[in-house]
PDB file of N, CA and C in Angstrom:
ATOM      1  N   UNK A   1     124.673 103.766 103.550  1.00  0.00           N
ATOM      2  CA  UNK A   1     123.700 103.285 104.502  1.00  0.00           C
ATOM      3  C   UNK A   1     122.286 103.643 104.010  1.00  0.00           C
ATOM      4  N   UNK A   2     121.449 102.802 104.364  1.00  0.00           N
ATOM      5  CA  UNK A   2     120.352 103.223 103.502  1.00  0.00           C
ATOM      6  C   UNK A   2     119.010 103.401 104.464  1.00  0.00           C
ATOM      7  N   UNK A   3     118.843 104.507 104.121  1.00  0.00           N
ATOM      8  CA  UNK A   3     117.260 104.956 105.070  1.00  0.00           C
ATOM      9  C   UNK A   3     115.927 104.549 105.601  1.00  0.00           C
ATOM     10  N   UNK A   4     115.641 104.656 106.331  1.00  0.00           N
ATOM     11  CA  UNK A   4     114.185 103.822 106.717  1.00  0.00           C
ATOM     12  C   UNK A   4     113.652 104.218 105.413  1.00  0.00           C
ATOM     13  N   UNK A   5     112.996 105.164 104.806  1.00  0.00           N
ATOM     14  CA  UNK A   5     111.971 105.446 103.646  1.00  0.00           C
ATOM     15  C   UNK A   5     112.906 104.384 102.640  1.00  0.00           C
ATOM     16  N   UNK A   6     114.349 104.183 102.808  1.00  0.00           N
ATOM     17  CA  UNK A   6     114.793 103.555 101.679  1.00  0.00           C
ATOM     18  C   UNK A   6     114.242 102.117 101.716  1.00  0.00           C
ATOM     19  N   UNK A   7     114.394 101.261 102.820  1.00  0.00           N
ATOM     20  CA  UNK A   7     114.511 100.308 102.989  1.00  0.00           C
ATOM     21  C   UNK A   7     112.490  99.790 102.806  1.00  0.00           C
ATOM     22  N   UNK A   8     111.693 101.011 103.257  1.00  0.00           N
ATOM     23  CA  UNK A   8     110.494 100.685 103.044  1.00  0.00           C
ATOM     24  C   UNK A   8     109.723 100.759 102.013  1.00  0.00           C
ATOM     25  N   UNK A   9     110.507 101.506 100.784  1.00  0.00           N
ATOM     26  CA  UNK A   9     110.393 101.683  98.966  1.00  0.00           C
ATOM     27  C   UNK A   9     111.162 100.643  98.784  1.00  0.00           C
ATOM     28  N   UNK A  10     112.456  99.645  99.483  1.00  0.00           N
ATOM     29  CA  UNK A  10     112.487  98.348  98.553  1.00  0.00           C
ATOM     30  C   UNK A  10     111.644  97.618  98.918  1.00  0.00           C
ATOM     31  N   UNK A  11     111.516  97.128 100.448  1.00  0.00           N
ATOM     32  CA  UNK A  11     110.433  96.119 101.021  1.00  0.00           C
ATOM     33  C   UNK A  11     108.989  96.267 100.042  1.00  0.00           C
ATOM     34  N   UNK A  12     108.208  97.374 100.061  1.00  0.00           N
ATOM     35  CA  UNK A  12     107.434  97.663  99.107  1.00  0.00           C
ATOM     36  C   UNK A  12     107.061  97.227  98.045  1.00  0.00           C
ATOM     37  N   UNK A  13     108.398  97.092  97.244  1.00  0.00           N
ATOM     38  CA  UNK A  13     108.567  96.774  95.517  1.00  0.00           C
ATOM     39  C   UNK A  13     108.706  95.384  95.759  1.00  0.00           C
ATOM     40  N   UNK A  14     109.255  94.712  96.955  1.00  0.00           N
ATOM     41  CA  UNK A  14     109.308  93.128  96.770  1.00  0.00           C
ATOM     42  C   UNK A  14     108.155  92.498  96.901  1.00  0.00           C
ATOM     43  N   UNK A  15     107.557  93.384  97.490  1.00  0.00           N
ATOM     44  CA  UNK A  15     106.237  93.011  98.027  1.00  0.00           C
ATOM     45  C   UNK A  15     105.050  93.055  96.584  1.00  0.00           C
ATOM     46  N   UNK A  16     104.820  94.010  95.979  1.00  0.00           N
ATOM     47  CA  UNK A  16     104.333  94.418  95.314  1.00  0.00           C
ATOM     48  C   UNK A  16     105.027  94.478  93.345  1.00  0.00           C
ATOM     49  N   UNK A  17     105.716  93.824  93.102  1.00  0.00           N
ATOM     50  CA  UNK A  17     106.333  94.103  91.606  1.00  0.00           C
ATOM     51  C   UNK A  17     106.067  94.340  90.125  1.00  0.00           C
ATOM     52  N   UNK A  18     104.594  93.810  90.525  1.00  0.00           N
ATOM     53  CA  UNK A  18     103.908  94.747  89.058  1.00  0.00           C
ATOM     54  C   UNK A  18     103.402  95.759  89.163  1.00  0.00           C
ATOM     55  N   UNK A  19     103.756  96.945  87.928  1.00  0.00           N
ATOM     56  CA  UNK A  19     102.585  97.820  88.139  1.00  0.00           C
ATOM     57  C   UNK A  19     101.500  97.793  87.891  1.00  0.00           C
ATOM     58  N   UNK A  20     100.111  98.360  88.616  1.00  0.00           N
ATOM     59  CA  UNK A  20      98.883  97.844  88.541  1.00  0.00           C
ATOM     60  C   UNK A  20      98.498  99.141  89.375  1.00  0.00           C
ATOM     61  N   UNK A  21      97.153  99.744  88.762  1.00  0.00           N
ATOM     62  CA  UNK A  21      96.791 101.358  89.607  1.00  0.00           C
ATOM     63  C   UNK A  21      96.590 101.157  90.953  1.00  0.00           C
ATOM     64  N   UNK A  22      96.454  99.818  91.662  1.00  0.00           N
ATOM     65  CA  UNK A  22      96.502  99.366  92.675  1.00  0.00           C
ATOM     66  C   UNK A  22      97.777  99.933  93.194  1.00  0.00           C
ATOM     67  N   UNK A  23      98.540  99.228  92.802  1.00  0.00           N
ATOM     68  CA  UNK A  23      99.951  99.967  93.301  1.00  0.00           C
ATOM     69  C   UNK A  23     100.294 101.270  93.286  1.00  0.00           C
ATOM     70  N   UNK A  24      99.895 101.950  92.065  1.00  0.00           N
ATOM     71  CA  UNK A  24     100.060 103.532  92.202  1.00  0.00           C
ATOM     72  C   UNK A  24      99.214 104.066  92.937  1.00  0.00           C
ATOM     73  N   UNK A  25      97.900 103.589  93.730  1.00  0.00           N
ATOM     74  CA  UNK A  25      97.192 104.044  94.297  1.00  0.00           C
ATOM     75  C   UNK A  25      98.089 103.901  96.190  1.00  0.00           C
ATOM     76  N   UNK A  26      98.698 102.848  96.163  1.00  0.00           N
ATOM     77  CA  UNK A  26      99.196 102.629  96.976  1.00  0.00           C
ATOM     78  C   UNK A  26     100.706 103.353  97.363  1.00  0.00           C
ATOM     79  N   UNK A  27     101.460 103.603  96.538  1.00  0.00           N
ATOM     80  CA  UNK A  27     102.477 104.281  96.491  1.00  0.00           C
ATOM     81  C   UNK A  27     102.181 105.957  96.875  1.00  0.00           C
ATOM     82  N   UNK A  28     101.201 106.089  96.295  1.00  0.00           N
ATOM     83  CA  UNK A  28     100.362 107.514  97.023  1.00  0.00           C
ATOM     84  C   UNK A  28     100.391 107.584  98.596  1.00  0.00           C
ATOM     85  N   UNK A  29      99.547 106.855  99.088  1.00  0.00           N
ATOM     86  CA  UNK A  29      99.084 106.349 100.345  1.00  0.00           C
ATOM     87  C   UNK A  29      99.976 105.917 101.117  1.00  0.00           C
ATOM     88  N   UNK A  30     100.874 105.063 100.596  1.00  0.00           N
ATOM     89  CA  UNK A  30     102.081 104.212 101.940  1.00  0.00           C
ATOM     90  C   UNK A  30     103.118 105.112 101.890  1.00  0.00           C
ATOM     91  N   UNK A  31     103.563 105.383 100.847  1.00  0.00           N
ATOM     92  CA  UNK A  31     105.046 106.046 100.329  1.00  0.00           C
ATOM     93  C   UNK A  31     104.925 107.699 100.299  1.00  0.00           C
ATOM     94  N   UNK A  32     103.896 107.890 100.166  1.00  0.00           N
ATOM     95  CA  UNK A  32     103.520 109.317  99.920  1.00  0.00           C
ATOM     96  C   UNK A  32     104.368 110.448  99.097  1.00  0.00           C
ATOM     97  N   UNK A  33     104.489 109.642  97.326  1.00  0.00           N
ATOM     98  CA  UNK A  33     104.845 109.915  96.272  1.00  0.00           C
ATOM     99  C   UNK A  33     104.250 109.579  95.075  1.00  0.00           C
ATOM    100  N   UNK A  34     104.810 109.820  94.066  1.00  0.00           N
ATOM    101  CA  UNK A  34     104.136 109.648  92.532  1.00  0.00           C
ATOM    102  C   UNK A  34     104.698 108.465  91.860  1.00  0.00           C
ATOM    103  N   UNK A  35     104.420 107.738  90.838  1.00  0.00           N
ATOM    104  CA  UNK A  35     104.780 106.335  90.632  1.00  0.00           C
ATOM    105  C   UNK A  35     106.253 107.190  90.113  1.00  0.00           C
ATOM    106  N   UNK A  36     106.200 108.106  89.089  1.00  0.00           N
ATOM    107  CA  UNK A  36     107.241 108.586  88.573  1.00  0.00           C
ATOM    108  C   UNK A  36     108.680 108.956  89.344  1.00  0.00           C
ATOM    109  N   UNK A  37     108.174 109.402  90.488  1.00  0.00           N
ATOM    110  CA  UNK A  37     109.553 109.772  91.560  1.00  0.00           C
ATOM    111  C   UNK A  37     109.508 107.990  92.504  1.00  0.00           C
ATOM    112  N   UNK A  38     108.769 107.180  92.903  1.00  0.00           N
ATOM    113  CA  UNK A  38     109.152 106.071  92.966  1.00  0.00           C
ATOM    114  C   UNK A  38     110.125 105.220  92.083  1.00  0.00           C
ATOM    115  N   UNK A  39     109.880 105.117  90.874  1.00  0.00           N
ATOM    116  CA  UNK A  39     110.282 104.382  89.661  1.00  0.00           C
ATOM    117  C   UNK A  39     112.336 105.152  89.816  1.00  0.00           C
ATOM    118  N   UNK A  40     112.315 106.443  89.749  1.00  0.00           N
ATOM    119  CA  UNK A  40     113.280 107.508  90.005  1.00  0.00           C
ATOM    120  C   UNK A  40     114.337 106.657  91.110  1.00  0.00           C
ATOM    121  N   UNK A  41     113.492 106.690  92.306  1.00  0.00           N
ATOM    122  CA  UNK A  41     114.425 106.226  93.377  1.00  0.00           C
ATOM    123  C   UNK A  41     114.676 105.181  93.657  1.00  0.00           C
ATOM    124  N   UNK A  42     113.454 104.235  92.860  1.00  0.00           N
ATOM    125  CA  UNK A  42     114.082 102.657  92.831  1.00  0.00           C
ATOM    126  C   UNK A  42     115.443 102.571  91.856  1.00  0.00           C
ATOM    127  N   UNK A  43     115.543 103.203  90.507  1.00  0.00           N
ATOM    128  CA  UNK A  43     116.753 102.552  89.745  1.00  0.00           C
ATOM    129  C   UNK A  43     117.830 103.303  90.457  1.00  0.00           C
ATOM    130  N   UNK A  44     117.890 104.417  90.962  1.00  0.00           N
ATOM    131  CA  UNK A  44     119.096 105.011  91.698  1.00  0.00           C
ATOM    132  C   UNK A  44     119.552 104.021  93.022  1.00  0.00           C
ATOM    133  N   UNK A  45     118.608 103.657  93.850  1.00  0.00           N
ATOM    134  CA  UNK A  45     118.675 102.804  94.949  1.00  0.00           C
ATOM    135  C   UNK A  45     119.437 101.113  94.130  1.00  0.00           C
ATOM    136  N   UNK A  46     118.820 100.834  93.040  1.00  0.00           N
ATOM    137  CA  UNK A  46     119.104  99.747  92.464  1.00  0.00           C
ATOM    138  C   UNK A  46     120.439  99.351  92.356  1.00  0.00           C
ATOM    139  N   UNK A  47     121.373 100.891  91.951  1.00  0.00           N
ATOM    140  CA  UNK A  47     122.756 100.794  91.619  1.00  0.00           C
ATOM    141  C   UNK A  47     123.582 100.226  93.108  1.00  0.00           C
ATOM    142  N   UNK A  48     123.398 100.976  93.607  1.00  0.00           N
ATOM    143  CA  UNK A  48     123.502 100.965  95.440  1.00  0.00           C
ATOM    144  C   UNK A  48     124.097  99.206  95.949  1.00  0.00           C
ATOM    145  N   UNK A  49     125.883  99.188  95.925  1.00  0.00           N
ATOM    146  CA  UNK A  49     126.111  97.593  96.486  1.00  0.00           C
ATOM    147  C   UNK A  49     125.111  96.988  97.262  1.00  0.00           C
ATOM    148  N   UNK A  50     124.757  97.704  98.534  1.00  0.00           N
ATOM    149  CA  UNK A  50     123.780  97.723  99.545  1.00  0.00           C
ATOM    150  C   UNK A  50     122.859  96.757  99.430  1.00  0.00           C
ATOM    151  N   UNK A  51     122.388  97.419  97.916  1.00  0.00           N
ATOM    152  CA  UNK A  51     120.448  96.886  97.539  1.00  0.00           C
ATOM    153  C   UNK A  51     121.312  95.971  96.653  1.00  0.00           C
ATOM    154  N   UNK A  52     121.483  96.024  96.102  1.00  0.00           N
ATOM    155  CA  UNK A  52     122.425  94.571  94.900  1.00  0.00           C
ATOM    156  C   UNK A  52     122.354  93.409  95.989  1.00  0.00           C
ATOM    157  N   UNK A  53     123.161  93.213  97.328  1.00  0.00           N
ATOM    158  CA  UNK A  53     123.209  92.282  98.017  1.00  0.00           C
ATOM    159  C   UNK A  53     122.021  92.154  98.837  1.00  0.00           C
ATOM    160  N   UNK A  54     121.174  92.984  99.327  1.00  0.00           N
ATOM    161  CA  UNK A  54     120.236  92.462 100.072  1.00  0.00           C
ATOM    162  C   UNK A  54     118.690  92.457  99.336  1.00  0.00           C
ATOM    163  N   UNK A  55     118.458  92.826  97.972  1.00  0.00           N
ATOM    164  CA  UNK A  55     117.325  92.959  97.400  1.00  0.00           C
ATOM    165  C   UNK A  55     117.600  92.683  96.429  1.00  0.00           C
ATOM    166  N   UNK A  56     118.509  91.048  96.166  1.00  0.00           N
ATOM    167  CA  UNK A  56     118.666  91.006  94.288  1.00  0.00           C
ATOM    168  C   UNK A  56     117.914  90.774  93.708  1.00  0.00           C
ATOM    169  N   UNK A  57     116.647  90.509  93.763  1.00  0.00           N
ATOM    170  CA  UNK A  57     114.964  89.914  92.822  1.00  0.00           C
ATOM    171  C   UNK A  57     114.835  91.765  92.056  1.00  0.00           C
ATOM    172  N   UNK A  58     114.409  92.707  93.665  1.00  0.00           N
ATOM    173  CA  UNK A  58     114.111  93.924  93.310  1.00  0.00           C
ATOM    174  C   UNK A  58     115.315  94.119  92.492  1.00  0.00           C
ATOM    175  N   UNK A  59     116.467  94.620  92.464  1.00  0.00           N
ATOM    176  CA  UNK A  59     117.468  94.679  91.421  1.00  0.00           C
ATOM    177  C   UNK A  59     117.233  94.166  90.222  1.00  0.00           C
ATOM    178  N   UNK A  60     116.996  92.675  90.304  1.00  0.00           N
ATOM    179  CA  UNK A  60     117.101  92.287  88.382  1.00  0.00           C
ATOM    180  C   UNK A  60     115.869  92.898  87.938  1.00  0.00           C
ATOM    181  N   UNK A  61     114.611  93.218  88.915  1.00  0.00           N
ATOM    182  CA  UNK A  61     113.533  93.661  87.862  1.00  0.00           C
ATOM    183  C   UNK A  61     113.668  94.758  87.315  1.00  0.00           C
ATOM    184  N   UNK A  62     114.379  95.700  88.417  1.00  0.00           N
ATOM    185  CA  UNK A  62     114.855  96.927  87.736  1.00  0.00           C
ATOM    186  C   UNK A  62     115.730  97.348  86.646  1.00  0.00           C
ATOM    187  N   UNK A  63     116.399  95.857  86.893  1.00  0.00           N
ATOM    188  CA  UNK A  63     117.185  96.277  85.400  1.00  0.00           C
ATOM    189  C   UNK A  63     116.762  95.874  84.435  1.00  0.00           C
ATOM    190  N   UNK A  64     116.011  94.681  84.355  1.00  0.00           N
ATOM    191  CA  UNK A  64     115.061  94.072  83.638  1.00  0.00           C
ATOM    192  C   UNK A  64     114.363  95.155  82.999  1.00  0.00           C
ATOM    193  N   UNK A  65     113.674  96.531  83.409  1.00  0.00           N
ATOM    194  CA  UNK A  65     112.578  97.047  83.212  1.00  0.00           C
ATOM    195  C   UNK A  65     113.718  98.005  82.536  1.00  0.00           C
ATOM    196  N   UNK A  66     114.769  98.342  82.728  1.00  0.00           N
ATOM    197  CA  UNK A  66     115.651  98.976  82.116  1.00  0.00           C
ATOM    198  C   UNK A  66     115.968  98.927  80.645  1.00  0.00           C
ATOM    199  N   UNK A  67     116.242  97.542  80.904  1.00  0.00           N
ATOM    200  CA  UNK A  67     117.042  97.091  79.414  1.00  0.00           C
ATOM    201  C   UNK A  67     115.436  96.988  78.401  1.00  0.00           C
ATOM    202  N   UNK A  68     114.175  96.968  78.680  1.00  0.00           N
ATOM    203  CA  UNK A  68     113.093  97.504  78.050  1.00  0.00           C
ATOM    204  C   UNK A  68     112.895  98.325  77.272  1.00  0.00           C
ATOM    205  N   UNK A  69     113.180  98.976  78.749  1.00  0.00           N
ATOM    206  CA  UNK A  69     112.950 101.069  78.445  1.00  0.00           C
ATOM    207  C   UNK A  69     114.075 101.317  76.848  1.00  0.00           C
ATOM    208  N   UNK A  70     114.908 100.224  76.962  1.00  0.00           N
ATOM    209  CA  UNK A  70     115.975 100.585  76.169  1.00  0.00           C
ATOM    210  C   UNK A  70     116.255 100.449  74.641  1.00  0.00           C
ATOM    211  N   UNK A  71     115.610  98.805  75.021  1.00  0.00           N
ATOM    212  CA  UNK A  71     114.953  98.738  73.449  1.00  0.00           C
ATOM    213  C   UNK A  71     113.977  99.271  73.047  1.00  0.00           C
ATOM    214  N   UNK A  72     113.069  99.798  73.807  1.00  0.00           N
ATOM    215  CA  UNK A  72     111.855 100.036  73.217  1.00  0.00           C
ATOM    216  C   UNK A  72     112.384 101.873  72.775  1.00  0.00           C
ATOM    217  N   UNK A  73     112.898 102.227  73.590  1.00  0.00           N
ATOM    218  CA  UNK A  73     113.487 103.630  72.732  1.00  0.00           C
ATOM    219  C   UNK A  73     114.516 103.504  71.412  1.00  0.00           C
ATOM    220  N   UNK A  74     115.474 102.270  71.317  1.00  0.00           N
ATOM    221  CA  UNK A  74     116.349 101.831  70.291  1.00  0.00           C
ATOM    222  C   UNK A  74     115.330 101.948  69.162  1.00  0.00           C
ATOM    223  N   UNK A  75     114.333 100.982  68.977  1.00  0.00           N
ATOM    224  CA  UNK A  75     113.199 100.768  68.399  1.00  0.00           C
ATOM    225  C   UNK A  75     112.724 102.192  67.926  1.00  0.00           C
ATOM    226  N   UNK A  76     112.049 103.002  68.434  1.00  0.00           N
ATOM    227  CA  UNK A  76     110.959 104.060  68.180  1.00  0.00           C
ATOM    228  C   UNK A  76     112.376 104.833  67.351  1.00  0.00           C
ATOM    229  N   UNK A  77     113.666 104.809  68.130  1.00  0.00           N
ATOM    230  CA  UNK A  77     114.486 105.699  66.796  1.00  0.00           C
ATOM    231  C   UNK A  77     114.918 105.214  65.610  1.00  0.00           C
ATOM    232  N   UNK A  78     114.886 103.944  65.331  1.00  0.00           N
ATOM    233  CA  UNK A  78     114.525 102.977  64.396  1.00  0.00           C
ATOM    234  C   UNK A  78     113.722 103.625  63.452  1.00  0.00           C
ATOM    235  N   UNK A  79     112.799 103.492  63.724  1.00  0.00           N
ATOM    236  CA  UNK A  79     111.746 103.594  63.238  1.00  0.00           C
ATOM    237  C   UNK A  79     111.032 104.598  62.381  1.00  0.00           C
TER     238      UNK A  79
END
């Protein structure tokens, strides 16, 4: 079951999906956290059947931003 703060960190991210200091300025202010522990509880929330069925946009970006994170570390050990 997922929490009011949960449900108002996805609404949030649908609302908002790029990062932009706008947003981290805002994630301060609405959410009253750091982009870093946001970013944290979105991909954990992401896994979540819950958010899969009712937030699949927020889901693919997250994994989207995942499979990034992934090459771009594949890469740098590449390298």
């Amino acid at each position: 079951m997922l929490t009011h703060q949960d449900i108002r960190l996805l609404e949030f991210e649908e609302r908002n999906p790029r990062h932009t200091p706008a947003k981290v300025d805002a994630l301060r202010n609405r959410l009253g956290m750091s982009a870093a522990r946001y970013y944290e509880r979105l991909d954990r929330l992401a896994r979540r059947p819950e958010v899969v069925d009712a937030y699949p946009r927020v889901v693919a970006r997250v994994e989207r931003r995942a499979e990034l994170r992934h090459e771009r570390d594949r890469f740098r050990r590449a390298a």
